[in-house]
PDB file of N, CA and C in Angstrom:
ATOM      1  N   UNK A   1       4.276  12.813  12.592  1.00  0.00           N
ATOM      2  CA  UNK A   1       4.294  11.479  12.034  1.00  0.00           C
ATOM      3  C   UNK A   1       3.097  11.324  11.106  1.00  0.00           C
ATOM      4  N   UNK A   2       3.294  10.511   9.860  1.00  0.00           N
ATOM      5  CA  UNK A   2       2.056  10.145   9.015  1.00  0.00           C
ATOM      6  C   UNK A   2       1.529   8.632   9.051  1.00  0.00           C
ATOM      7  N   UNK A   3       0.937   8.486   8.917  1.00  0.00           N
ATOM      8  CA  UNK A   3       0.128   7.140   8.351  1.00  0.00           C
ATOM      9  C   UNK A   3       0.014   7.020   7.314  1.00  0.00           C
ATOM     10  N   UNK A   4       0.519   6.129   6.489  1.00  0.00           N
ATOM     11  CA  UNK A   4       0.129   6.050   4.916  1.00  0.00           C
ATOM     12  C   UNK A   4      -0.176   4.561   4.846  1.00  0.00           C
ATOM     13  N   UNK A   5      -1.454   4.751   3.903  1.00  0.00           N
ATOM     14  CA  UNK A   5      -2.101   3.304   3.399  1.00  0.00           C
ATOM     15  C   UNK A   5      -2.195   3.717   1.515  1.00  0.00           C
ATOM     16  N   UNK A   6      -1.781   2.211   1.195  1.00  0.00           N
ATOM     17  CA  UNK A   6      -1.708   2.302  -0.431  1.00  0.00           C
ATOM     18  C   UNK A   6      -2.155   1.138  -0.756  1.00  0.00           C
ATOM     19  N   UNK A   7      -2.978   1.184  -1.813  1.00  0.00           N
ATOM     20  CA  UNK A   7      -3.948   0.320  -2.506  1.00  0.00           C
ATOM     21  C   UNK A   7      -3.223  -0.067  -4.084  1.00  0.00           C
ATOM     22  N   UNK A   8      -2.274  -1.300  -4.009  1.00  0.00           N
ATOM     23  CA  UNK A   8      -1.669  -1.620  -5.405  1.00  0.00           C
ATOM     24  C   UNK A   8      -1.861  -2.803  -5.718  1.00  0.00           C
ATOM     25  N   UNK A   9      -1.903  -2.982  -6.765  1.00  0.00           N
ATOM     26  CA  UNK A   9      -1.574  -4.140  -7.725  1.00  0.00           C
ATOM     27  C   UNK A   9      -0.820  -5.664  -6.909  1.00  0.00           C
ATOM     28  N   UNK A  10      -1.253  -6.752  -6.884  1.00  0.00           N
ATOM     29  CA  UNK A  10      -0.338  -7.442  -5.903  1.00  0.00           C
ATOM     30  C   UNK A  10       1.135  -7.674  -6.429  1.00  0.00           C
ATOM     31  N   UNK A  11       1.149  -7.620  -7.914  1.00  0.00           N
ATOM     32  CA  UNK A  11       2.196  -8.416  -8.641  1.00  0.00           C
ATOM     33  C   UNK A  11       3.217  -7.236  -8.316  1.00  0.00           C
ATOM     34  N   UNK A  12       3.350  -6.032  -8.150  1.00  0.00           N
ATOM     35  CA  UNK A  12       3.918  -4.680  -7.513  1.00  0.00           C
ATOM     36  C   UNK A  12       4.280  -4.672  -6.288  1.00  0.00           C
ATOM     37  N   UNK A  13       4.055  -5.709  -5.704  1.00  0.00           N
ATOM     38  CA  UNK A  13       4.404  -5.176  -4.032  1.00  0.00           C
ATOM     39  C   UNK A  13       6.088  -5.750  -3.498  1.00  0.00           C
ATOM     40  N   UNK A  14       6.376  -6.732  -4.075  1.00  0.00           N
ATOM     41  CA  UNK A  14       8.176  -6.744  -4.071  1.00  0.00           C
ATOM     42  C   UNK A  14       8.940  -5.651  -4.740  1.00  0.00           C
ATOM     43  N   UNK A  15       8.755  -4.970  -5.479  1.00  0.00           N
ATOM     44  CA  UNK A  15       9.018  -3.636  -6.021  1.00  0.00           C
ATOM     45  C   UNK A  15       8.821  -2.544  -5.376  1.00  0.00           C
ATOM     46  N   UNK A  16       7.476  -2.230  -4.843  1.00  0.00           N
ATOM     47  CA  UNK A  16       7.227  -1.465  -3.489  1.00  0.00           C
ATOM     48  C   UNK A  16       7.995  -1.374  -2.502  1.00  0.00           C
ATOM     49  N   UNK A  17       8.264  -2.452  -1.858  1.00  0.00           N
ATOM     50  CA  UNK A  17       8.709  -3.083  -1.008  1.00  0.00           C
ATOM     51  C   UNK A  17      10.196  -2.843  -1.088  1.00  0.00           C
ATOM     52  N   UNK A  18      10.713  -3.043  -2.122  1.00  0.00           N
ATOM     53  CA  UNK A  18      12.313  -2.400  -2.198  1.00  0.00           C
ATOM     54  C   UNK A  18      13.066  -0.896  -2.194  1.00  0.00           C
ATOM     55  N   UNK A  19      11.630  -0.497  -3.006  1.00  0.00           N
ATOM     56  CA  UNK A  19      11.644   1.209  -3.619  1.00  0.00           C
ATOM     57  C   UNK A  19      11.818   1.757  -1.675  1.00  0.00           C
ATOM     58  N   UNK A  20      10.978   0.905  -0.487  1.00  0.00           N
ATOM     59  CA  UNK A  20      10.365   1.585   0.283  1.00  0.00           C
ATOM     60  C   UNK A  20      11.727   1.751   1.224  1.00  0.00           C
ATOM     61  N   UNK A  21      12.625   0.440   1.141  1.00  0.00           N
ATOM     62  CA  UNK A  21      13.224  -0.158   1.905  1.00  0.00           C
ATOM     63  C   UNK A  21      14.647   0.799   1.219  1.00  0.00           C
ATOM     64  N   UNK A  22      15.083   1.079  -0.073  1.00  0.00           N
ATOM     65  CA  UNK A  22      15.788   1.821  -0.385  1.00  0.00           C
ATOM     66  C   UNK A  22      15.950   3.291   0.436  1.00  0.00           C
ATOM     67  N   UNK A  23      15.038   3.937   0.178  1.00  0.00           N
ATOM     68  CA  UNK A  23      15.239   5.405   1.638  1.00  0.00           C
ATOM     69  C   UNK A  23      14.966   5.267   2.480  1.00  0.00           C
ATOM     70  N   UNK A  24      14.878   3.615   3.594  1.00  0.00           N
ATOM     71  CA  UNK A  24      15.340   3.771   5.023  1.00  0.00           C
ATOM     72  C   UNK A  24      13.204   3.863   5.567  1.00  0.00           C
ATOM     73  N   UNK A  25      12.531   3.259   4.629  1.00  0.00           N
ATOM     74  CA  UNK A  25      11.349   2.691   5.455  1.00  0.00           C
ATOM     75  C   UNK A  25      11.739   1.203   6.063  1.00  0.00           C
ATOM     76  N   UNK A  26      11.328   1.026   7.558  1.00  0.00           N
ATOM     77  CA  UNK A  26      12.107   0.217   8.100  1.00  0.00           C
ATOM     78  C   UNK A  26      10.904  -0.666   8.375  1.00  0.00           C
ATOM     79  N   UNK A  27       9.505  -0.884   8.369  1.00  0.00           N
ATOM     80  CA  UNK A  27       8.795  -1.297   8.601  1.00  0.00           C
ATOM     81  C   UNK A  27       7.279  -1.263   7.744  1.00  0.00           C
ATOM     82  N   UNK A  28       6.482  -1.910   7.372  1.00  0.00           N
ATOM     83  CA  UNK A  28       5.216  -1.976   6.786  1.00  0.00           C
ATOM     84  C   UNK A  28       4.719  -3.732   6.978  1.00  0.00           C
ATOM     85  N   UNK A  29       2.773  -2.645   6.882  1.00  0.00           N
ATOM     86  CA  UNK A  29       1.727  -4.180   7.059  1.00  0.00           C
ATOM     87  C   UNK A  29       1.045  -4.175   5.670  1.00  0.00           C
ATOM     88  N   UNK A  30       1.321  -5.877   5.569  1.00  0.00           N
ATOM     89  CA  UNK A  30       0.724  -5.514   3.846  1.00  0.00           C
ATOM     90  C   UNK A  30      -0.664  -6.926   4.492  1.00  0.00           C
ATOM     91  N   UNK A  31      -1.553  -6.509   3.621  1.00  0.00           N
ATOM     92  CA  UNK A  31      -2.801  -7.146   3.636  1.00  0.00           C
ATOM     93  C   UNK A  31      -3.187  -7.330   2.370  1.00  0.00           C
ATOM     94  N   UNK A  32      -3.845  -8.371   2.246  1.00  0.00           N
ATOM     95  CA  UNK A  32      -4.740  -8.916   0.575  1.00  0.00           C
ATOM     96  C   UNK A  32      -6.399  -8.332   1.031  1.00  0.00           C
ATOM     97  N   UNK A  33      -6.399  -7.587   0.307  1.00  0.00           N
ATOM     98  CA  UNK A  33      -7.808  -6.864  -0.286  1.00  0.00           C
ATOM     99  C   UNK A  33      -7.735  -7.027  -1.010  1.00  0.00           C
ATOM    100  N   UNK A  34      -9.750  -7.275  -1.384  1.00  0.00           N
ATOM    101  CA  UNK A  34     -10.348  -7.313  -2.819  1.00  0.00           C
ATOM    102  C   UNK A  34     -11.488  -5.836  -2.875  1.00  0.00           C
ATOM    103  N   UNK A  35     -11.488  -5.246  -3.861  1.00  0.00           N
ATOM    104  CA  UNK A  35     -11.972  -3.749  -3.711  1.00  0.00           C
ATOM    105  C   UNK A  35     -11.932  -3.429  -5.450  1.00  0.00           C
ATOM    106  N   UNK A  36     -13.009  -2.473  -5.470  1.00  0.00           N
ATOM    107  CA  UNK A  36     -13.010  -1.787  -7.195  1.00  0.00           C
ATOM    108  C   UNK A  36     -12.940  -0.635  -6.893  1.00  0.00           C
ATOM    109  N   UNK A  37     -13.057   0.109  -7.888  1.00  0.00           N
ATOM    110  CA  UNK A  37     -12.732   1.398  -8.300  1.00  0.00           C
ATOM    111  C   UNK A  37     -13.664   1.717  -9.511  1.00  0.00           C
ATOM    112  N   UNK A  38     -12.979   2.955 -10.481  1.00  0.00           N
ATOM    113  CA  UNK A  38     -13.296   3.050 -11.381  1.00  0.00           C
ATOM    114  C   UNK A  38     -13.308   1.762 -12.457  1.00  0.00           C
ATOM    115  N   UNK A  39     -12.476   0.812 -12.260  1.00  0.00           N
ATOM    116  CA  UNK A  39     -12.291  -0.676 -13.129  1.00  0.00           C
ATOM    117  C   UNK A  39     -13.564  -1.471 -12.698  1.00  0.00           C
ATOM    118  N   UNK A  40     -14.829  -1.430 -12.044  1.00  0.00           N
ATOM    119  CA  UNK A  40     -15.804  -1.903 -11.791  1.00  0.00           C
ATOM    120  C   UNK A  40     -15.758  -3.460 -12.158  1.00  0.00           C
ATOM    121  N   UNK A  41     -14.657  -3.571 -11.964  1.00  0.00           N
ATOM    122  CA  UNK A  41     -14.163  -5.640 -11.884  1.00  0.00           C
ATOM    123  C   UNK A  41     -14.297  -6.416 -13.460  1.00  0.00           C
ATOM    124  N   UNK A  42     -14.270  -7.033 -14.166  1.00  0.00           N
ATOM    125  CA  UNK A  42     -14.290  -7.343 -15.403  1.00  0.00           C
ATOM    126  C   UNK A  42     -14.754  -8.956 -15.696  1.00  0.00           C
ATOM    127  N   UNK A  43     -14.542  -9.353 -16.591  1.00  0.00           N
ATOM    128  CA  UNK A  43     -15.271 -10.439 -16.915  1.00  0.00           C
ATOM    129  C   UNK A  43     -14.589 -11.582 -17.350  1.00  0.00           C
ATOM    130  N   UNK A  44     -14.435 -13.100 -16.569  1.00  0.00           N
ATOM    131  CA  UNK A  44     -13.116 -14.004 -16.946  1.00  0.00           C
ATOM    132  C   UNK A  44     -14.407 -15.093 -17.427  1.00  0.00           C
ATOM    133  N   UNK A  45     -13.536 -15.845 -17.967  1.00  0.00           N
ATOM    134  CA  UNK A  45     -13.997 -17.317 -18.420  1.00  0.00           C
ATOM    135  C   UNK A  45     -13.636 -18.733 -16.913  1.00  0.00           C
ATOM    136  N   UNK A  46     -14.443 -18.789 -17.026  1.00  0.00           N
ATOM    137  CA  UNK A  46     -13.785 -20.417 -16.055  1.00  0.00           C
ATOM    138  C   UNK A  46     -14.763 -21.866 -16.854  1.00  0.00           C
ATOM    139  N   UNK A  47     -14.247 -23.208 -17.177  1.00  0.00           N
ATOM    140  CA  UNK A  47     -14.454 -24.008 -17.208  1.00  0.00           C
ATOM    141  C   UNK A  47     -15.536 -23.851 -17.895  1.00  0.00           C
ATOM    142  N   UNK A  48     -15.298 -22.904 -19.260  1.00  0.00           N
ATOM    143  CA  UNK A  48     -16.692 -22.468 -20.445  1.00  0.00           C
ATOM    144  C   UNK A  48     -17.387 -21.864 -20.075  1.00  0.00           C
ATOM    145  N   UNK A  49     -17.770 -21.438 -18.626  1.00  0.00           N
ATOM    146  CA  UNK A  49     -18.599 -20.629 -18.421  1.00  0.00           C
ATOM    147  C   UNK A  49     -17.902 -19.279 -18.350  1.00  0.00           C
ATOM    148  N   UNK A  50     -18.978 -18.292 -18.228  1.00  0.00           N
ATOM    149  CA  UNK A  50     -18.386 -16.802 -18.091  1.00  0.00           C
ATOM    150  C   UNK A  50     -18.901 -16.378 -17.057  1.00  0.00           C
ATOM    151  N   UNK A  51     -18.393 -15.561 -16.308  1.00  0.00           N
ATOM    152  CA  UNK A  51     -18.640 -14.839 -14.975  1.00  0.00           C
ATOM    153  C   UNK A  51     -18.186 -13.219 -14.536  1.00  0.00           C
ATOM    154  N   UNK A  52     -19.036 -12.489 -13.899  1.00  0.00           N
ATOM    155  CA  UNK A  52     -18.461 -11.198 -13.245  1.00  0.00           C
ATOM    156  C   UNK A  52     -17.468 -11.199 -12.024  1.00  0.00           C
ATOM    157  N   UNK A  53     -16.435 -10.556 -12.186  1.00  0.00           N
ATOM    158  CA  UNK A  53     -15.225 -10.650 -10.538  1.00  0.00           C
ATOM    159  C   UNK A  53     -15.977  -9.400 -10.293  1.00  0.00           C
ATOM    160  N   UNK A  54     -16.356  -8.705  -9.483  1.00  0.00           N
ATOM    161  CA  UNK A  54     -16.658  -7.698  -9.298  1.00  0.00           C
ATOM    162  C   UNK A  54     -15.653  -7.171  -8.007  1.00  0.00           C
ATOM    163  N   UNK A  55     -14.847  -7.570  -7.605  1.00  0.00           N
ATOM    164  CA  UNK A  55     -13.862  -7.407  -6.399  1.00  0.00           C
ATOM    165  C   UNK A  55     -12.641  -8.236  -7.135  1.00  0.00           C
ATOM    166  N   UNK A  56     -11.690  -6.562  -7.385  1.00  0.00           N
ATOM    167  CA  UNK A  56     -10.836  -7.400  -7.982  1.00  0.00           C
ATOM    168  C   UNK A  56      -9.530  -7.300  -6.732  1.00  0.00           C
ATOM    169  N   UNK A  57      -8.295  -8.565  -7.011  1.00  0.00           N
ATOM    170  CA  UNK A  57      -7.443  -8.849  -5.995  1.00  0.00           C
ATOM    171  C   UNK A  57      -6.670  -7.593  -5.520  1.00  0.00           C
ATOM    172  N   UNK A  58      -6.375  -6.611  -4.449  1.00  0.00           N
ATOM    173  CA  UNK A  58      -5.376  -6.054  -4.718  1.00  0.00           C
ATOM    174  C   UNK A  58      -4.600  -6.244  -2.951  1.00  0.00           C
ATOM    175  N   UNK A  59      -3.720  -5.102  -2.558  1.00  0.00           N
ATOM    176  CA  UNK A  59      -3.079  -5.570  -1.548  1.00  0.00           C
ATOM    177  C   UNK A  59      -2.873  -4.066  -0.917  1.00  0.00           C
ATOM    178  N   UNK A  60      -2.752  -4.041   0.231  1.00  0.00           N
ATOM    179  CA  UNK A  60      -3.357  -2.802   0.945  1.00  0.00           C
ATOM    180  C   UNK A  60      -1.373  -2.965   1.910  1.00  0.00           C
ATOM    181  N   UNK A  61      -0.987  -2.017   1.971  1.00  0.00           N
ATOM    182  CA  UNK A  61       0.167  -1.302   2.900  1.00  0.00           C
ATOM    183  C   UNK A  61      -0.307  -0.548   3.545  1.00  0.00           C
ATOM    184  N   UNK A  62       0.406  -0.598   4.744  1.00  0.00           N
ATOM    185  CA  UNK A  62       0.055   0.224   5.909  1.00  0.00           C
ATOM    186  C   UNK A  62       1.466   0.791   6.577  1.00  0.00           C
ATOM    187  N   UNK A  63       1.918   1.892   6.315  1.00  0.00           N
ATOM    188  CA  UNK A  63       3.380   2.260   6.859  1.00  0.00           C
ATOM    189  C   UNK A  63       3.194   3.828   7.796  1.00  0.00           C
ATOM    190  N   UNK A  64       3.476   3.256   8.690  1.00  0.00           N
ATOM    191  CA  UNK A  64       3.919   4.769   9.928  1.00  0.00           C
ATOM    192  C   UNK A  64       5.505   5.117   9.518  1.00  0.00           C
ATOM    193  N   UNK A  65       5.324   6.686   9.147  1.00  0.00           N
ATOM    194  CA  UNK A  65       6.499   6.659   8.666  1.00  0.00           C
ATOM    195  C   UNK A  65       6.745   8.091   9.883  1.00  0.00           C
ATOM    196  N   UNK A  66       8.347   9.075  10.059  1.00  0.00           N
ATOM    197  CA  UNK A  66       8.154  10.227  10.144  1.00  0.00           C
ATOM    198  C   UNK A  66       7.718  11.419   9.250  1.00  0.00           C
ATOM    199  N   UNK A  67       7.509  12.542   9.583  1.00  0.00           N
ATOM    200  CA  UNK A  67       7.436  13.320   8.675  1.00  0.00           C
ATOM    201  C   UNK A  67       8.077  13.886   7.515  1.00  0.00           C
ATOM    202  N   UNK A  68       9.462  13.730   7.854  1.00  0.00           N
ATOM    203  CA  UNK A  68      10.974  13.798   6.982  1.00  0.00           C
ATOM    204  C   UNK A  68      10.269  13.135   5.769  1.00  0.00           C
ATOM    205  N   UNK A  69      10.205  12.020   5.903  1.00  0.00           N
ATOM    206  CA  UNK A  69       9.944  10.625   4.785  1.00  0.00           C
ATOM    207  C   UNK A  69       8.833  10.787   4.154  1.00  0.00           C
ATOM    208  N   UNK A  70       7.799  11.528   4.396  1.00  0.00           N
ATOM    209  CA  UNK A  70       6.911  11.327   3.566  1.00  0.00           C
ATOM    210  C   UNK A  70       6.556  11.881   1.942  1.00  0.00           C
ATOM    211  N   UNK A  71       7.272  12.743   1.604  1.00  0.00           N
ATOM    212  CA  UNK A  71       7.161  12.829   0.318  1.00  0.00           C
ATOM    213  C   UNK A  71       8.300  11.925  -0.517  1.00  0.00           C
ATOM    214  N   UNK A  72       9.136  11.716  -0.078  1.00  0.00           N
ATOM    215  CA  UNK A  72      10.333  10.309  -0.574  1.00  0.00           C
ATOM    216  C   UNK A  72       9.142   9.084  -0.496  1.00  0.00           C
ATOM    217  N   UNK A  73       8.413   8.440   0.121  1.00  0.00           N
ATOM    218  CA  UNK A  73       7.935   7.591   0.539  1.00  0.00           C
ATOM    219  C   UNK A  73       6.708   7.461  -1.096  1.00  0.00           C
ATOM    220  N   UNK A  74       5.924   8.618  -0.979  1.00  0.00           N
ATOM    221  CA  UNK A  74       4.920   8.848  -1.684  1.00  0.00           C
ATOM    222  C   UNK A  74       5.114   8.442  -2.915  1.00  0.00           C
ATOM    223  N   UNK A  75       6.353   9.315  -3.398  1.00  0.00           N
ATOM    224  CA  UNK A  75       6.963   9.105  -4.343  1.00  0.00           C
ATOM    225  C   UNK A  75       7.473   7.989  -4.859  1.00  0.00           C
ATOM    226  N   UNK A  76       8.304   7.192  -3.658  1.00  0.00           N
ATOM    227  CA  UNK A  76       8.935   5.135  -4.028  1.00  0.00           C
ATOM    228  C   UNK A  76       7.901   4.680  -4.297  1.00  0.00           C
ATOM    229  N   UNK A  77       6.647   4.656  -3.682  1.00  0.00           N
ATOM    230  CA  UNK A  77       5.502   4.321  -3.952  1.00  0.00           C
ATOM    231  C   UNK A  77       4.790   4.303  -5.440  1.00  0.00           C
ATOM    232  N   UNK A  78       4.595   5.613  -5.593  1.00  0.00           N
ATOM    233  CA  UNK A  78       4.012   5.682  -6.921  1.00  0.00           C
ATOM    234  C   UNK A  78       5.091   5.356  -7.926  1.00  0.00           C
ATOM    235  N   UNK A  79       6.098   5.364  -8.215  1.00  0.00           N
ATOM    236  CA  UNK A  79       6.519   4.955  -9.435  1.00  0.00           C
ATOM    237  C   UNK A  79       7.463   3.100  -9.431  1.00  0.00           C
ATOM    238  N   UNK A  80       7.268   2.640  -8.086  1.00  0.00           N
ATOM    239  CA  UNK A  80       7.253   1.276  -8.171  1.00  0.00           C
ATOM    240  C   UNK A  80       6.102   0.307  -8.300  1.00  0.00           C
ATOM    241  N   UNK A  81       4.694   1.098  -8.387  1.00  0.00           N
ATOM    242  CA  UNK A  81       3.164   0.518  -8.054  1.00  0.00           C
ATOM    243  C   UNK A  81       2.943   0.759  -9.622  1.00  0.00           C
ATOM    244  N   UNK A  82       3.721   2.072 -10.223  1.00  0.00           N
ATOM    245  CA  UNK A  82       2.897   2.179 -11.631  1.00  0.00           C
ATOM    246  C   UNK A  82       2.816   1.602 -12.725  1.00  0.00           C
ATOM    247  N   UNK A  83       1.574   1.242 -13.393  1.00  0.00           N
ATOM    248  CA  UNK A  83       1.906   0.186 -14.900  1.00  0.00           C
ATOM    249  C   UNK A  83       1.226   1.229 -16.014  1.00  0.00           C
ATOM    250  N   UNK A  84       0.853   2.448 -15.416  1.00  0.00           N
ATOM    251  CA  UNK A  84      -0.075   3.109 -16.470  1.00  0.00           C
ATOM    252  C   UNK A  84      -1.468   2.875 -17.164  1.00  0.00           C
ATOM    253  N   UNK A  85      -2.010   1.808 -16.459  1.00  0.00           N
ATOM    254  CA  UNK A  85      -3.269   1.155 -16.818  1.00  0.00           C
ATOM    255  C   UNK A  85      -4.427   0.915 -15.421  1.00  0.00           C
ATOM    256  N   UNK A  86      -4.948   1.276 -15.902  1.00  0.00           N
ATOM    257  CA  UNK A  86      -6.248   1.049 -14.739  1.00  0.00           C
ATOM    258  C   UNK A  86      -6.147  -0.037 -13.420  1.00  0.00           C
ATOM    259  N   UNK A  87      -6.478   0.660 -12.240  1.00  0.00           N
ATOM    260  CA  UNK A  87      -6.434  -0.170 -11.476  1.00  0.00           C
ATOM    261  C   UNK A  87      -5.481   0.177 -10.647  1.00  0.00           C
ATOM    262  N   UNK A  88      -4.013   0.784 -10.765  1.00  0.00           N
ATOM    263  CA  UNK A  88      -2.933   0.849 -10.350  1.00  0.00           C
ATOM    264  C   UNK A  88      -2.994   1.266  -8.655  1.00  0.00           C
ATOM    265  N   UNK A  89      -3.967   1.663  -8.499  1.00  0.00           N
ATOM    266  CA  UNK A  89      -3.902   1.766  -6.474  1.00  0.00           C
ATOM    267  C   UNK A  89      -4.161   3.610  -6.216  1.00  0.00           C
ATOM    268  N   UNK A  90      -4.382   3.659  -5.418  1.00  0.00           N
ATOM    269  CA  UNK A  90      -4.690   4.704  -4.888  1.00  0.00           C
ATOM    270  C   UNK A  90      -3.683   4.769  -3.412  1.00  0.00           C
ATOM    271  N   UNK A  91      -2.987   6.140  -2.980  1.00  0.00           N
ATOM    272  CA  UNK A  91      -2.221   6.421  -1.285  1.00  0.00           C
ATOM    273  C   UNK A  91      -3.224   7.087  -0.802  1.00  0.00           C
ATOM    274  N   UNK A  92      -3.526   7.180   0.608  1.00  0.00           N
ATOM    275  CA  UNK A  92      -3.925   7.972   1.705  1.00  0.00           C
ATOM    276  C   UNK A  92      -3.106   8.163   2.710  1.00  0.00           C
ATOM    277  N   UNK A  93      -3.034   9.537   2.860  1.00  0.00           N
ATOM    278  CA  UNK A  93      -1.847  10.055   3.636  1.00  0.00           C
ATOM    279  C   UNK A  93      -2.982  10.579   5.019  1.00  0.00           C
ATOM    280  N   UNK A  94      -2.532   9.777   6.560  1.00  0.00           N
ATOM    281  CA  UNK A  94      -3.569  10.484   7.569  1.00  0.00           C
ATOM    282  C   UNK A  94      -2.327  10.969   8.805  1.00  0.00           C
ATOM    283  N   UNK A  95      -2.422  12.052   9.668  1.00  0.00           N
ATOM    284  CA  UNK A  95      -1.743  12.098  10.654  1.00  0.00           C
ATOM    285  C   UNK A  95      -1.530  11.167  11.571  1.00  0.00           C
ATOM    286  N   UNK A  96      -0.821  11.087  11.827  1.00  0.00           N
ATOM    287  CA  UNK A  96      -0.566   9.789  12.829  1.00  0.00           C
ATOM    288  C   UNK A  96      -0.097  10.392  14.540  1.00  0.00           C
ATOM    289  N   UNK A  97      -0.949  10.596  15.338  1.00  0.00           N
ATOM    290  CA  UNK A  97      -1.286  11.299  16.793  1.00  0.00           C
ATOM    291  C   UNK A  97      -0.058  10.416  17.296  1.00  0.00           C
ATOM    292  N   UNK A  98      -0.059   9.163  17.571  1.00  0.00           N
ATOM    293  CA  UNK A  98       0.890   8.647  18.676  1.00  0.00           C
ATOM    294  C   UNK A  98       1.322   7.164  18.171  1.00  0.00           C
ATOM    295  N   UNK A  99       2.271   6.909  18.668  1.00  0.00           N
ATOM    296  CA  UNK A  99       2.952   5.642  18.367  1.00  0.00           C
ATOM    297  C   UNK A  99       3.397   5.156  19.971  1.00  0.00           C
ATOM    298  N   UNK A 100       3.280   3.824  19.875  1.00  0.00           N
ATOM    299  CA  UNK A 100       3.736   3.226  21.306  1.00  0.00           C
ATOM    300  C   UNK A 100       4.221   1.726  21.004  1.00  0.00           C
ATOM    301  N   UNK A 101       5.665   1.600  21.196  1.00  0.00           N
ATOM    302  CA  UNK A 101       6.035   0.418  20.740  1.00  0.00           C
ATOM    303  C   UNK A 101       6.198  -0.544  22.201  1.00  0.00           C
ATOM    304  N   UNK A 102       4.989  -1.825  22.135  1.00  0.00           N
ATOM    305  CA  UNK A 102       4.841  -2.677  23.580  1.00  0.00           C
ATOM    306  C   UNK A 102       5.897  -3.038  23.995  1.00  0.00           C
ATOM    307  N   UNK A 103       6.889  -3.751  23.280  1.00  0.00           N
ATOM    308  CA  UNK A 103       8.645  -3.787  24.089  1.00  0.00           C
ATOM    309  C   UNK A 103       9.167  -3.289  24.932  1.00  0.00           C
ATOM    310  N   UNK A 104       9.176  -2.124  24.474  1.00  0.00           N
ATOM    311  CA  UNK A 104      10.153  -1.209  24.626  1.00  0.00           C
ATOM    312  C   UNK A 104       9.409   0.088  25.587  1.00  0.00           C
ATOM    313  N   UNK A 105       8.270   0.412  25.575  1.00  0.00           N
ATOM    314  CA  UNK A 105       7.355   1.156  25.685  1.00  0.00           C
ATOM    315  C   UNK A 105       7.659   3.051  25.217  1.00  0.00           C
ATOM    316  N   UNK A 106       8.618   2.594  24.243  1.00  0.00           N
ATOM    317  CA  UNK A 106       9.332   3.863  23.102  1.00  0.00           C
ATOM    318  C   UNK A 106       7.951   4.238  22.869  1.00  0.00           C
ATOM    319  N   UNK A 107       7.594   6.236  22.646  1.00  0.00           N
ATOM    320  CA  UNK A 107       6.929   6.414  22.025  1.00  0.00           C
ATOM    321  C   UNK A 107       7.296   7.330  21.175  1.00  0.00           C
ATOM    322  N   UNK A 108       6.528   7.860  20.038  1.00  0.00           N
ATOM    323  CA  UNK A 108       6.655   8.809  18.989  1.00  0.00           C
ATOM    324  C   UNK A 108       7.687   8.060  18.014  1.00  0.00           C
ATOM    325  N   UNK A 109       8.204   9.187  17.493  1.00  0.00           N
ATOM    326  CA  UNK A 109       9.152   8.980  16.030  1.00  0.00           C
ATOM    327  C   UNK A 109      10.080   7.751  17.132  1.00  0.00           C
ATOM    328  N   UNK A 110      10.255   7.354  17.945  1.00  0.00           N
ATOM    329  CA  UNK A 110      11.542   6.622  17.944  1.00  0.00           C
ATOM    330  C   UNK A 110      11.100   4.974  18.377  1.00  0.00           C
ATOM    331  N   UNK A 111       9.522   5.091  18.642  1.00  0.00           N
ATOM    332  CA  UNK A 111       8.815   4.183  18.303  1.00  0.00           C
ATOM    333  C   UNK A 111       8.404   3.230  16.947  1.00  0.00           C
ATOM    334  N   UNK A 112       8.630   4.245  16.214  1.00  0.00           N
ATOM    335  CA  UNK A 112       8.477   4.220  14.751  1.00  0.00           C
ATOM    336  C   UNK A 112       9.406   3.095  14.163  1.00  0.00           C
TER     337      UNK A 112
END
């Protein structure tokens, strides 16, 4: 089993979200993070004044997937997250040791 966390764009994540749901990802945790990168945050106007964002908005997924799925997964991912311009998110792919679903007390892939 893997763990995958992906760092995208927020306006991308109903697109994600479909790409993921298209090959049978049946579950994900999405969270609002603010985080930089190489884009070291940029510079807006508010109410005439000017200011640094230095944490810009993005949105963090968290999907336990099986192993089958993970290069399909990687893949829905990156080309529903992509705009070709800075910023676009970063995946981390980690092993995922055990799954235990409290219901049911299912573990492994059928926990999943």
């Amino acid at each position: 089993m893997k763990f995958v966390t992906a760092i995208i764009k927020p306006f991308k994540l109903d697109e994600v979200r479909e790409a993921l749901s298209a090959i049978g990802v049946q579950g994900l945790t999405v969270t609002e993070v603010k985080g930089f990168g190489r884009q070291k945050g940029h510079t807006e106007l508010y109410r005439g004044a000017e200011y640094i964002v230095d944490f810009l908005p993005k949105v963090k997924l968290e999907i336990a997937i099986a192993d089958a799925l993970l290069d399909q997964t990687l893949e829905a991912i990156e080309k529903a997250a992509h705009t070709g311009k800075i910023g676009d998110g970063k995946i981390f792919v980690f092993d995922l040791e055990s799954v235990l679903r409290i219901r049911t007390s299912e573990t492994g892939e059928a926990a999943i």
